[in-house]
Protein backbone atom coordinates (compact mmCIF):
# COMPACT_ATOMS: atom_id res chain seq x y z
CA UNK A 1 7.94 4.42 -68.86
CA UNK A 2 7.89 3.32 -65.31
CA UNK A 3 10.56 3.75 -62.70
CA UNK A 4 11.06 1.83 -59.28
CA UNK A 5 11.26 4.47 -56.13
CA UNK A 6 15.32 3.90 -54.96
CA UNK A 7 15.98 7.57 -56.96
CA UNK A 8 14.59 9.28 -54.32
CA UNK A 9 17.41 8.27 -51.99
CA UNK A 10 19.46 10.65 -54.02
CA UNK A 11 20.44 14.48 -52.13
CA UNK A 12 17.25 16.73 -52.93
CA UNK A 13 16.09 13.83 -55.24
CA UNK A 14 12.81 16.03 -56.16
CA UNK A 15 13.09 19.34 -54.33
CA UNK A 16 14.81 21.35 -51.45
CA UNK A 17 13.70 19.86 -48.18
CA UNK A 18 12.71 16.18 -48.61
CA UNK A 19 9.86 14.63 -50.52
CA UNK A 20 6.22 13.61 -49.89
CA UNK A 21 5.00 11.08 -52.11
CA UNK A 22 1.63 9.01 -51.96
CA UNK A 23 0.80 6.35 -54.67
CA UNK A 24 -2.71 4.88 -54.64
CA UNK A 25 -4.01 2.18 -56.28
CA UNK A 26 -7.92 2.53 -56.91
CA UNK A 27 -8.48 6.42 -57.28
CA UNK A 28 -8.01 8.33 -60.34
CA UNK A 29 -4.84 11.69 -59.94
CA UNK A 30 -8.30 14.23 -59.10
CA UNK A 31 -9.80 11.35 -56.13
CA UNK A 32 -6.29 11.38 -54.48
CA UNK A 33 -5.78 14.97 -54.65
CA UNK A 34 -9.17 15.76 -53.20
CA UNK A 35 -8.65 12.77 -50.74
CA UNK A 36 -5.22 13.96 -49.35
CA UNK A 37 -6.74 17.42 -49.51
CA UNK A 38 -9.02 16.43 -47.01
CA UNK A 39 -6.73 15.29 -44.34
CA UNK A 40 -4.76 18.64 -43.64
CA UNK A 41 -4.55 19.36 -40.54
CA UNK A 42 -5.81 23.19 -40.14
CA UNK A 43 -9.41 24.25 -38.35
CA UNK A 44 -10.59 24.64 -42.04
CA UNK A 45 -11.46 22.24 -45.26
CA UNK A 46 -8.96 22.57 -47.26
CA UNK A 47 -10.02 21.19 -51.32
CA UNK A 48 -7.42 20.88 -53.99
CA UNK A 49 -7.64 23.61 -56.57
CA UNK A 50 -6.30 22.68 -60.48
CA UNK A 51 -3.60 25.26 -61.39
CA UNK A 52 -2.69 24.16 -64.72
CA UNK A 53 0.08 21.79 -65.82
CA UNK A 54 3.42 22.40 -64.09
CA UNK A 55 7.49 21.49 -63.39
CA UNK A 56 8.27 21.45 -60.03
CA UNK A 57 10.37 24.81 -60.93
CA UNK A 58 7.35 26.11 -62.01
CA UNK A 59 4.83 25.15 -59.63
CA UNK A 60 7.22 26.51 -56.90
CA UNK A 61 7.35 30.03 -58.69
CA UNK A 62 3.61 29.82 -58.63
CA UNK A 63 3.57 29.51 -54.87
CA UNK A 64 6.64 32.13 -54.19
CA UNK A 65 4.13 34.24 -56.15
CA UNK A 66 0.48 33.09 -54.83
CA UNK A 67 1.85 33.25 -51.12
CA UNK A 68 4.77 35.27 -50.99
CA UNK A 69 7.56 32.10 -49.70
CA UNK A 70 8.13 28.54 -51.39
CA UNK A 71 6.72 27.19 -47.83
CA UNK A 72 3.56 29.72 -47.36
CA UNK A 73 1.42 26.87 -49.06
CA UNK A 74 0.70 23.31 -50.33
CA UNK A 75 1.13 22.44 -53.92
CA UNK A 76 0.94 18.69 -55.55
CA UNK A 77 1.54 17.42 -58.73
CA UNK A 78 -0.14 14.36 -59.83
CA UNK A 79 0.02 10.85 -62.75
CA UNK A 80 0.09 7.75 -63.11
CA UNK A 81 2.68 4.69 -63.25
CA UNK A 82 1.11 1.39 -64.47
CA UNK A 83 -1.63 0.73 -61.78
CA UNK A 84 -0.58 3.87 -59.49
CA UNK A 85 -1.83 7.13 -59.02
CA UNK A 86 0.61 9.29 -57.56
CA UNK A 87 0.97 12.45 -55.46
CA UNK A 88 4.26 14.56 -55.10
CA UNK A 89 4.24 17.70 -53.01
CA UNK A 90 5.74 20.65 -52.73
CA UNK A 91 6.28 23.37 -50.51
CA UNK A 92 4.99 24.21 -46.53
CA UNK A 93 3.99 19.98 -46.64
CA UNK A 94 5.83 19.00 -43.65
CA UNK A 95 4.13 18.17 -40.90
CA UNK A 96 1.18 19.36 -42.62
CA UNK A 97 -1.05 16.18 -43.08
CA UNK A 98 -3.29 14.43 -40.84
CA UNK A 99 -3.37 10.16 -40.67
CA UNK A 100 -3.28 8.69 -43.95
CA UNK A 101 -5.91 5.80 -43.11
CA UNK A 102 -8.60 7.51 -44.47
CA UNK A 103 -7.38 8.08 -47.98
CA UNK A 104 -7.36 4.48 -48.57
CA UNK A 105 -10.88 3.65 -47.39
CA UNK A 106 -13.55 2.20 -49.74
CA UNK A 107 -10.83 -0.87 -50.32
CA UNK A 108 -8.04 1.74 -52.08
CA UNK A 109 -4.18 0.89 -52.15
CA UNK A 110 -1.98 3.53 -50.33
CA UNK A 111 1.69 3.87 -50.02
CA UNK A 112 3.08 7.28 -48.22
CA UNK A 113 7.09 7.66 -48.78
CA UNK A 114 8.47 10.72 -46.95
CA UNK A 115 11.66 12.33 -45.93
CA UNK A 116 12.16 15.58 -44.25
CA UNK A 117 15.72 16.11 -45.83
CA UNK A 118 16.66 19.75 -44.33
CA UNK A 119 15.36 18.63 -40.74
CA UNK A 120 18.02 19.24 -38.37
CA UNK A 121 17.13 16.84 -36.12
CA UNK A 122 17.75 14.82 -38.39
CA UNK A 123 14.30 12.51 -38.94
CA UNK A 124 14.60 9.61 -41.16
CA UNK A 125 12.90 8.16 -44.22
CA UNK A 126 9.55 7.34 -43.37
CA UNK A 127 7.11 4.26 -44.92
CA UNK A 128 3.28 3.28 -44.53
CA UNK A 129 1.38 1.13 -46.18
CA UNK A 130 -2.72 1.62 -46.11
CA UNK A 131 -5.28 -1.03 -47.39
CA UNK A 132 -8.96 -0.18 -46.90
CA UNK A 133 -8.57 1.98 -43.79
CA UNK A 134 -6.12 -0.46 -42.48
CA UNK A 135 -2.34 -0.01 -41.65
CA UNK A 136 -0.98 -2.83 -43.44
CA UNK A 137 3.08 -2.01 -42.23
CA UNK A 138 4.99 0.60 -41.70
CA UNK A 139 8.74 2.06 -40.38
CA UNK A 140 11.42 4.47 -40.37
CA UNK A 141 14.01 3.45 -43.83
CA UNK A 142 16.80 3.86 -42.14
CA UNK A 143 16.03 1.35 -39.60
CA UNK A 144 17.40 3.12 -36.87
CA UNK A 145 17.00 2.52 -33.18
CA UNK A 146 17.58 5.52 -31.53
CA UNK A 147 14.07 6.62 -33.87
CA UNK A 148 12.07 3.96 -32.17
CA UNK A 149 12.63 1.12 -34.63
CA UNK A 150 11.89 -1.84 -33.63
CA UNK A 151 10.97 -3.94 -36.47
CA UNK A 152 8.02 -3.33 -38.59
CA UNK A 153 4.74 -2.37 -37.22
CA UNK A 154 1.16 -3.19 -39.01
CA UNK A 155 -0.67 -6.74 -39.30
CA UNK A 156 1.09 -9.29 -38.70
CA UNK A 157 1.44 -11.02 -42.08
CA UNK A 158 2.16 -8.47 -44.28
CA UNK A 159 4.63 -6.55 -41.29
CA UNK A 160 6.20 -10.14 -40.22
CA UNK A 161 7.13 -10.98 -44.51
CA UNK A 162 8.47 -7.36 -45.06
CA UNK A 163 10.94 -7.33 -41.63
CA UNK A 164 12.30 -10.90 -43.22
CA UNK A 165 13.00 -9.17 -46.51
CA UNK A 166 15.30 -6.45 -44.54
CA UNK A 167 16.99 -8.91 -42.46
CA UNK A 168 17.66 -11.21 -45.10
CA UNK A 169 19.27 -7.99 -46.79
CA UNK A 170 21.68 -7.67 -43.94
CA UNK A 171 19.46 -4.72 -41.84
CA UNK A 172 19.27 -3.04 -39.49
CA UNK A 173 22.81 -2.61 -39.64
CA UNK A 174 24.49 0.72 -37.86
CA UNK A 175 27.46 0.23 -39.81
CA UNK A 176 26.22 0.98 -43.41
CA UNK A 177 25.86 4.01 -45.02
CA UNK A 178 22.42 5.74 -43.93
CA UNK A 179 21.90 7.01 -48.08
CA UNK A 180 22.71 2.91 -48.95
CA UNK A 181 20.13 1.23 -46.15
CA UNK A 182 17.98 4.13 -47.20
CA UNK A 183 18.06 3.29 -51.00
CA UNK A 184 17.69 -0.43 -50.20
CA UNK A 185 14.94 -0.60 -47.91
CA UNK A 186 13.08 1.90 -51.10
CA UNK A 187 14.00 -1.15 -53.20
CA UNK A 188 12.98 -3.80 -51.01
CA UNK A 189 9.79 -1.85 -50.16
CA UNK A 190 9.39 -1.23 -53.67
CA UNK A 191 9.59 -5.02 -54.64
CA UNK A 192 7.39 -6.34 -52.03
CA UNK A 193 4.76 -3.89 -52.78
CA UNK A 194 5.14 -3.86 -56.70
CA UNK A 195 5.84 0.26 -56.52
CA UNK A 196 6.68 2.55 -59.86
CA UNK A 197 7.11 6.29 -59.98
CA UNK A 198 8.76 7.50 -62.87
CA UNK A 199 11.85 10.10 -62.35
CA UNK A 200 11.65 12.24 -65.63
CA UNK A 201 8.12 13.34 -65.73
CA UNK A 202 8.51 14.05 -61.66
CA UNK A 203 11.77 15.76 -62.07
CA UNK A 204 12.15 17.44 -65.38
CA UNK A 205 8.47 17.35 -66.75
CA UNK A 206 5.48 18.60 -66.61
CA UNK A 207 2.29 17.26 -64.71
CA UNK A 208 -1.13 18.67 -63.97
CA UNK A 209 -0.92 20.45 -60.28
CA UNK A 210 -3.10 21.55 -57.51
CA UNK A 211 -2.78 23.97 -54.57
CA UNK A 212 -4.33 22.69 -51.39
CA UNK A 213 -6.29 25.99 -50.37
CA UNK A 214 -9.08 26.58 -47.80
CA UNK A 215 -12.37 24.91 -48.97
């Protein structure tokens, strides 16, 4: 069973502090882990280690116990819906990764969906869209000004059809809800791109998992 991606607008919709989500189309669960590995940003490789088959409860009391604090390391678990690979992490993830161009070189299908929930700043929803190395589009989901929106940025025709699909839904528009523009423009994203990610295997199941640890 295959989901769409507007659950994750929900509070803590897969763990405390946000999520971090890539889907790829092209690579196989082990190719996108080892890809995404490889674009940490610290002085040394990192390489994603297998660590069994995990919940996200679980795979969070492996890290509490592997680096002493939820947030002292990386952790991803990893499937498939329909033609996507996907990648959820966990843990010390924000601000943590390097450009995502590179994971979808070699003509590979990338979507990253992010959302630092417990920022205080706070920082919205974020979307990009990778084809072959390329940034395809791209912007903040809560279409908000005062974070630099200004209408989706990527090539032209794929950036130019995705900003009509938000304004023909009524966006930007300051007086909504932030949690409603944010689960539309999921939906609409969603729709254009033809995304699934299934909710009960990512929140109550159990998928194989990696830690991201120094090559």
């Amino acid at each position: 069973m295959t989901d769409g991606t507007t659950w994750l607008a929900a509070p803590q919709s897969i763990a405390f502090g946000g999520y971090r989500v890539v889907l790829a189309r092209g690579l196989s669960p082990k190719e996108l882990a080892d890809r995404l590995a490889a674009t940490v940003l610290y002085a040394i490789k990192h390489s994603a280690e297998a660590v069994g088959e995990h919940t996200g409860d679980s795979l969070l009391e492996l890290m509490l116990d592997t680096y002493g604090d939820h947030f002292g390391g990386i952790g991803m678990r990893l499937g498939r819906a329909g033609d996507w690979t996907y990648a959820v992490a966990y843990g010390g993830w924000q601000g943590e990764f390097g450009p995502m161009a590179p994971v979808s070189r070699d003509g590979v299908h990338v979507c990253l969906l992010e959302y630092q929930e417990g920022n205080g700043k706070p920082v919205p929803p974020q979307f990009e869209y990778f084809h072959n190395g390329r940034l395809l589009s791209a912007c903040n989901l809560h279409l908000d000004v005062s974070w630099g929106y200004q209408g989706v940025d990527g090539e032209a025709a794929t950036a130019t059809r995705l900003q009509e699909m938000f304004t023909a839904a009524g966006l930007p528009d300051p007086e909504r809800d932030q949690r409603e523009i944010h689960r539309t423009t999921l939906g609409i994203v969603e729709k254009f791109f033809g995304l699934s990610l299934p909710k009960e295997p990512i929140v109550s199941g159990t998928l194989p998992a990696v830690l991201l640890e120094p090559a």
